[in-house]
C-alpha atoms as a PDB file:
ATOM      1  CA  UNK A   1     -40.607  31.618  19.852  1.00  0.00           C
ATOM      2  CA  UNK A   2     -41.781  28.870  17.199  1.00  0.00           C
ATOM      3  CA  UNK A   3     -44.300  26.173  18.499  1.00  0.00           C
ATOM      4  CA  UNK A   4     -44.260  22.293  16.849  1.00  0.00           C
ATOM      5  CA  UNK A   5     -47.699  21.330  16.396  1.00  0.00           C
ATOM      6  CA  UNK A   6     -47.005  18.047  15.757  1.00  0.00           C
ATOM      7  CA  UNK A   7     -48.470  15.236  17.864  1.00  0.00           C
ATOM      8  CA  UNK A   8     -46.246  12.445  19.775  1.00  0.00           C
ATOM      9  CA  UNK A   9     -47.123   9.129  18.968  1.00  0.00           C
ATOM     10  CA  UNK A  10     -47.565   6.630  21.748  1.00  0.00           C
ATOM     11  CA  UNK A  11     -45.064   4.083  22.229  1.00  0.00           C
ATOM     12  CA  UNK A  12     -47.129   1.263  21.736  1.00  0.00           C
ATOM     13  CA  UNK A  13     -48.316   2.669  17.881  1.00  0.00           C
ATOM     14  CA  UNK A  14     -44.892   2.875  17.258  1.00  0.00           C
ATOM     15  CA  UNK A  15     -43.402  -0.479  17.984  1.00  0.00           C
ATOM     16  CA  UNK A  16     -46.178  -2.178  16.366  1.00  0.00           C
ATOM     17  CA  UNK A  17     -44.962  -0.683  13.039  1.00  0.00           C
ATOM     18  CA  UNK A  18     -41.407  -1.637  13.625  1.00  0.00           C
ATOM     19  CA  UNK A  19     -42.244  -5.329  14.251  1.00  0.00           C
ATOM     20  CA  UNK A  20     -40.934  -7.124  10.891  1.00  0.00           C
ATOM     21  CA  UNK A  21     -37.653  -7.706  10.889  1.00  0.00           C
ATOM     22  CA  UNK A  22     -35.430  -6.233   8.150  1.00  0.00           C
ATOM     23  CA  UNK A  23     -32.294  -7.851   6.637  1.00  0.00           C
ATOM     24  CA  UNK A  24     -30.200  -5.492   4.877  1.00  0.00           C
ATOM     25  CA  UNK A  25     -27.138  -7.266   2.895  1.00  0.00           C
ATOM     26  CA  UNK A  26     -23.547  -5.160   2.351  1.00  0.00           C
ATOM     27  CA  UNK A  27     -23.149  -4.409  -1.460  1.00  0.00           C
ATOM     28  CA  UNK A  28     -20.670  -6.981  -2.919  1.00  0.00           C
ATOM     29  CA  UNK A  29     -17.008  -5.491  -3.016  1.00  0.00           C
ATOM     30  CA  UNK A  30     -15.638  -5.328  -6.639  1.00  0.00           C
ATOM     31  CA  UNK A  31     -12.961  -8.096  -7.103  1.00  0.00           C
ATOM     32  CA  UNK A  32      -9.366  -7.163  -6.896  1.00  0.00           C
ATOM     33  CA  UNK A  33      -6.806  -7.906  -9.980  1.00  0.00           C
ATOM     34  CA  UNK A  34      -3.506  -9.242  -9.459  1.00  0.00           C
ATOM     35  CA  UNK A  35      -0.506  -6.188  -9.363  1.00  0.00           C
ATOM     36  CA  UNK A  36       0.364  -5.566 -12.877  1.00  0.00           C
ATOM     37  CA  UNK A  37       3.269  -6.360 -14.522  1.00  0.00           C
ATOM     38  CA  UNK A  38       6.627  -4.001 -13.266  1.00  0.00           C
ATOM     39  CA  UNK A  39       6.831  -2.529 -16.615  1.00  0.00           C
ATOM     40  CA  UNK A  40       3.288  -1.217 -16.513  1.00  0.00           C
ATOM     41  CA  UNK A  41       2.751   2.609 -15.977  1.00  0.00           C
ATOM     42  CA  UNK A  42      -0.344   2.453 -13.341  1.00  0.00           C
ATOM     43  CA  UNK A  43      -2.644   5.274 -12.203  1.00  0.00           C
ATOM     44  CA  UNK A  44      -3.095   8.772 -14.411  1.00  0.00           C
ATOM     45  CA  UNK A  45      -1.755   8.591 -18.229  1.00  0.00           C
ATOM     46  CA  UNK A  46       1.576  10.187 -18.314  1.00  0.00           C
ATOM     47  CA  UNK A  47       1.590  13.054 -20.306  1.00  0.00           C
ATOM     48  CA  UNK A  48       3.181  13.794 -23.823  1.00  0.00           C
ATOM     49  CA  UNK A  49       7.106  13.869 -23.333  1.00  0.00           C
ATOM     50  CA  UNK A  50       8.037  12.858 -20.116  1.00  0.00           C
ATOM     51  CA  UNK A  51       9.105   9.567 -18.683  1.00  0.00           C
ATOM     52  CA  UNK A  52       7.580   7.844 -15.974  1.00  0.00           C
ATOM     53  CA  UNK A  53       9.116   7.795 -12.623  1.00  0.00           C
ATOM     54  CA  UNK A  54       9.439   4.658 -11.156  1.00  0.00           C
ATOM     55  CA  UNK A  55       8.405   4.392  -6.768  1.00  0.00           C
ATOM     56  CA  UNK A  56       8.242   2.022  -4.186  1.00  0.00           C
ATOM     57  CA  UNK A  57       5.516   1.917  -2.183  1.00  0.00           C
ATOM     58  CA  UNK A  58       5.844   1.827   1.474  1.00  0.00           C
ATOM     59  CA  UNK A  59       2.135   0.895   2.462  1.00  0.00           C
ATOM     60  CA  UNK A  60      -0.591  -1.160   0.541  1.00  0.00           C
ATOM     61  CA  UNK A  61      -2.516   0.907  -1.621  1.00  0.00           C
ATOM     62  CA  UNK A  62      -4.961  -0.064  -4.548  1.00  0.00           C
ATOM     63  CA  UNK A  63      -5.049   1.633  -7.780  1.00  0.00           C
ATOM     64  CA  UNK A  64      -7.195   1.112 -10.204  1.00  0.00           C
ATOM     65  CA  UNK A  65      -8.767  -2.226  -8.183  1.00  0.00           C
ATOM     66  CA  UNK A  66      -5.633  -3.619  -8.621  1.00  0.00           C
ATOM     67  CA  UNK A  67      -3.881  -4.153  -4.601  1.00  0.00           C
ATOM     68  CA  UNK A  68      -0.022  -3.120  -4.345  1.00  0.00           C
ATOM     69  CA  UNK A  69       1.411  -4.787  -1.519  1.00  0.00           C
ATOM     70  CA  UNK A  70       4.130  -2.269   0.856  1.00  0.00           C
ATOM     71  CA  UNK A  71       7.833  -2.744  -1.442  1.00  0.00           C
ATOM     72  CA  UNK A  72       5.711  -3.002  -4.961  1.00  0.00           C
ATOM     73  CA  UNK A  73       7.986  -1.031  -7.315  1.00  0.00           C
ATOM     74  CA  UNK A  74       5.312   1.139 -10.099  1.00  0.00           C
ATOM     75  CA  UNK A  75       5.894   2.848 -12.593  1.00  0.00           C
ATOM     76  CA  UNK A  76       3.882   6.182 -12.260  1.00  0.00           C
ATOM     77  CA  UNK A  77       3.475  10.030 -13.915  1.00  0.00           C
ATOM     78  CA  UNK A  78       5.773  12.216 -12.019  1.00  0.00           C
ATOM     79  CA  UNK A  79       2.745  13.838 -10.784  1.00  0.00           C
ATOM     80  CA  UNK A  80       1.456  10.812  -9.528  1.00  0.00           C
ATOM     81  CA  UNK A  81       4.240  10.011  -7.814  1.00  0.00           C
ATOM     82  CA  UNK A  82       4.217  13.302  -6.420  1.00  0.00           C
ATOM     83  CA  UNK A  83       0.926  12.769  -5.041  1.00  0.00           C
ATOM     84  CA  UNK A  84       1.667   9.192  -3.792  1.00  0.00           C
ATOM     85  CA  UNK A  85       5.074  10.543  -1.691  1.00  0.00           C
ATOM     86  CA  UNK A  86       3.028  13.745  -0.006  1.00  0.00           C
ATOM     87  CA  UNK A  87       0.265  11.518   1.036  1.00  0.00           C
ATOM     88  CA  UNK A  88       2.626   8.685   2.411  1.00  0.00           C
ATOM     89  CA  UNK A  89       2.524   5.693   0.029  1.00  0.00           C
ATOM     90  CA  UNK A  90       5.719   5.868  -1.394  1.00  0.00           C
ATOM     91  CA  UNK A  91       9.237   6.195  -0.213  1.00  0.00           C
ATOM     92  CA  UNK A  92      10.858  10.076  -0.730  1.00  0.00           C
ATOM     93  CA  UNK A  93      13.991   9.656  -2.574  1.00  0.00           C
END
């Protein structure tokens, strides 16, 4: 069976190191864009050849620190879209 060798310190040495307060400030949050135009494909590139598929979101969701409100039509990669139905964010047609 392992021993610690280590000492306790009293209570006393140890609140008389924590006595200065300490003021810790949340990073700022990145500022939001205004949704993009409908036209815009948002999210991944699509690829080479295929059209992109056009959704309606059911929830708000952010993309690319740009906020979608819930019934924001997009025009996304299929695989995107793909992505966006299985997780919940857009309507299954």
């Amino acid at each position: 069976m392992a021993t610690n060798d280590t000492t306790k310190k009293p209570a006393a040495a140890a609140a008389e190191k924590s006595t200065a307060p300490t003021t810790e400030t949340a990073p700022a949050r990145s500022p939001r864009k205004p949704a993009a135009a409908p036209e815009a494909v948002v999210g991944p590139a699509v690829r080479a050849g295929v059209d992109p598929v056009r959704v309606t979101l059911v929830h708000h969701h952010t993309i690319d620190g740009t906020d979608y409100p819930p019934g924001a039509q997009l025009l996304v990669s299929p695989d995107y879209a793909h992505r966006l139905r299985g997780q919940g964010y857009a309507t299954r047609v």
